[in-house]
Protein backbone atom coordinates (compact mmCIF):
# COMPACT_ATOMS: atom_id res chain seq x y z
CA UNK A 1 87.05 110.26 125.01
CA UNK A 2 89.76 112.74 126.57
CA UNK A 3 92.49 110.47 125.63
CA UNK A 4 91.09 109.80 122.07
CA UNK A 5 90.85 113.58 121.22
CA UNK A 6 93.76 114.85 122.77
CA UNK A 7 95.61 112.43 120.17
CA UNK A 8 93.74 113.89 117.50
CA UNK A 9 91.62 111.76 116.67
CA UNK A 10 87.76 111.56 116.25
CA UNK A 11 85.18 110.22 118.85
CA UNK A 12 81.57 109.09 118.03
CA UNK A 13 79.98 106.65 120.10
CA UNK A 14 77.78 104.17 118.46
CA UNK A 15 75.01 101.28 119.27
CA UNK A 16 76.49 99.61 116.33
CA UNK A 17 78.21 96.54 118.04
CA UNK A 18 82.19 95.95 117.62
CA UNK A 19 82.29 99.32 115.68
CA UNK A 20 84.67 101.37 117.43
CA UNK A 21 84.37 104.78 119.14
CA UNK A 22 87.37 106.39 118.45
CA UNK A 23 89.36 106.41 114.98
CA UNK A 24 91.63 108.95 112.61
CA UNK A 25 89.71 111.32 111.27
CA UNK A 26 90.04 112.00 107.15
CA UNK A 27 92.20 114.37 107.57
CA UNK A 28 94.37 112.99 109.76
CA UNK A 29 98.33 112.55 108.34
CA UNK A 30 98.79 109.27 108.85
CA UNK A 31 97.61 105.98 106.93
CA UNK A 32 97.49 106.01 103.20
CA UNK A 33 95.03 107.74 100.49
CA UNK A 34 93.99 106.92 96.75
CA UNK A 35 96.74 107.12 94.44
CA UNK A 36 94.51 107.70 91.30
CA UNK A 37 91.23 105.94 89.91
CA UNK A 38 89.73 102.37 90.18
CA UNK A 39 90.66 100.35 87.89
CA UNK A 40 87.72 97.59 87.23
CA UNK A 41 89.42 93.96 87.09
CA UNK A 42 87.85 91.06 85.98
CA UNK A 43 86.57 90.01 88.80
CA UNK A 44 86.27 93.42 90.72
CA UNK A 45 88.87 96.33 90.98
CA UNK A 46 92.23 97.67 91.67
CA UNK A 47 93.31 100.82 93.10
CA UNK A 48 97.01 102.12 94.52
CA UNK A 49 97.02 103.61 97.62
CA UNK A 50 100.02 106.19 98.51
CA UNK A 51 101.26 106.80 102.22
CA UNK A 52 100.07 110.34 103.17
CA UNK A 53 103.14 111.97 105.07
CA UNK A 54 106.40 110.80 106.50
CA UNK A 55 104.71 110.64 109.99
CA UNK A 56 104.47 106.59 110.84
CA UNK A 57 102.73 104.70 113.67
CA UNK A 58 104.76 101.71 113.67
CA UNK A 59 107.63 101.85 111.02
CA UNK A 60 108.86 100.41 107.72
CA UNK A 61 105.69 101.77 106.06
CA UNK A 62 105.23 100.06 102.50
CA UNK A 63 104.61 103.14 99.34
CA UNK A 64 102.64 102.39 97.49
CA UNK A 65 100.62 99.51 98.05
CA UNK A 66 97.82 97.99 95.76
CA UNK A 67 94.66 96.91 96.91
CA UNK A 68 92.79 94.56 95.27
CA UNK A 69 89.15 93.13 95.64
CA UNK A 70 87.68 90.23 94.35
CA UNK A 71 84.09 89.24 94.54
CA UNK A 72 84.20 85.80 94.58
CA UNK A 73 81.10 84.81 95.27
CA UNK A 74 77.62 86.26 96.89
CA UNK A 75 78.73 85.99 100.30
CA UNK A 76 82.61 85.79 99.83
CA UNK A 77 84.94 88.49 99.27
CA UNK A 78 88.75 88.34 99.01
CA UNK A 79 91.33 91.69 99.54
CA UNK A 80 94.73 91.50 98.44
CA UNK A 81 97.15 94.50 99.98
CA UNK A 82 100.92 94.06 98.27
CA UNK A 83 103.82 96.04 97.45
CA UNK A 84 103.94 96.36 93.40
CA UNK A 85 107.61 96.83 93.91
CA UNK A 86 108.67 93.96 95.38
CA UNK A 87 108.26 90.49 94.26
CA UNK A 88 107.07 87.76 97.32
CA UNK A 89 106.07 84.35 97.61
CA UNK A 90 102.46 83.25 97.60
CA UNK A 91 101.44 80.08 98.24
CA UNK A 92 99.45 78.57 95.14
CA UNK A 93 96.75 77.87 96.61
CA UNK A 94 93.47 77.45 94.40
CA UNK A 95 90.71 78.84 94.99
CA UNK A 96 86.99 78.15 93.29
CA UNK A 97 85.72 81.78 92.43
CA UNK A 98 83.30 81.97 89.93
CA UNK A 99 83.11 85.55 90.29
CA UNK A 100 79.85 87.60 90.78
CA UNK A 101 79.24 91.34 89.95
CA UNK A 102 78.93 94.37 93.03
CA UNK A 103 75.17 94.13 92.60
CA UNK A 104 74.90 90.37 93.24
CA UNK A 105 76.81 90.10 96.58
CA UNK A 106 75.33 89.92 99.56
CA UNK A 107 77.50 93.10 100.96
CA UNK A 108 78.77 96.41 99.88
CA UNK A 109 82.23 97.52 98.94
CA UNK A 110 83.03 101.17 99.40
């Protein structure tokens, strides 16, 4: 806990198992935060995240970056994180994703 705080960041232990005790608190410089609104996609949503401030953890930070979610089915979900700036090779794969609403999945997305 003494090492966790004196970094500045929060501790909260929980029963809750593989959760972890200590983590950056919302306020905390580094990381990224929301670069504007959702944007609802087809098959779920969009949103750009922006870096917060020039402090980095572990270099070469990406800004901005996308994130995109995709319910693909009840129990499947899929993220996407990518720099919109820069082009990279994906491998086509195909995937069978009939797509099912927020309310329909099995999990939550916040």
């Amino acid at each position: 806990q003494e090492v966790c705080e004196a970094r500045g960041c929060s501790w909260c232990p929980t029963d809750v198992a593989n959760a972890p005790w200590c983590f950056f608190p919302e306020d905390t410089p580094y990381g990224y935060s929301l670069g504007g609104s959702t944007e609802e996609t087809a098959k779920g949503w969009r949103v750009t995240l922006n870096k917060r401030q020039a402090l980095s953890l572990f270099g070469d930070d990406i800004s901005p970056v996308v994130l995109e979610v995709e319910f693909q089915t009840k129990d499947r979900l899929r993220f996407r994180l990518y720099d919109p700036n820069k082009e990279r090779f994906e491998v086509p794969l195909k995937i069978d994703s009939p797509g099912v609403t927020a309310d329909e999945a099995n999990y939550e997305v916040e």
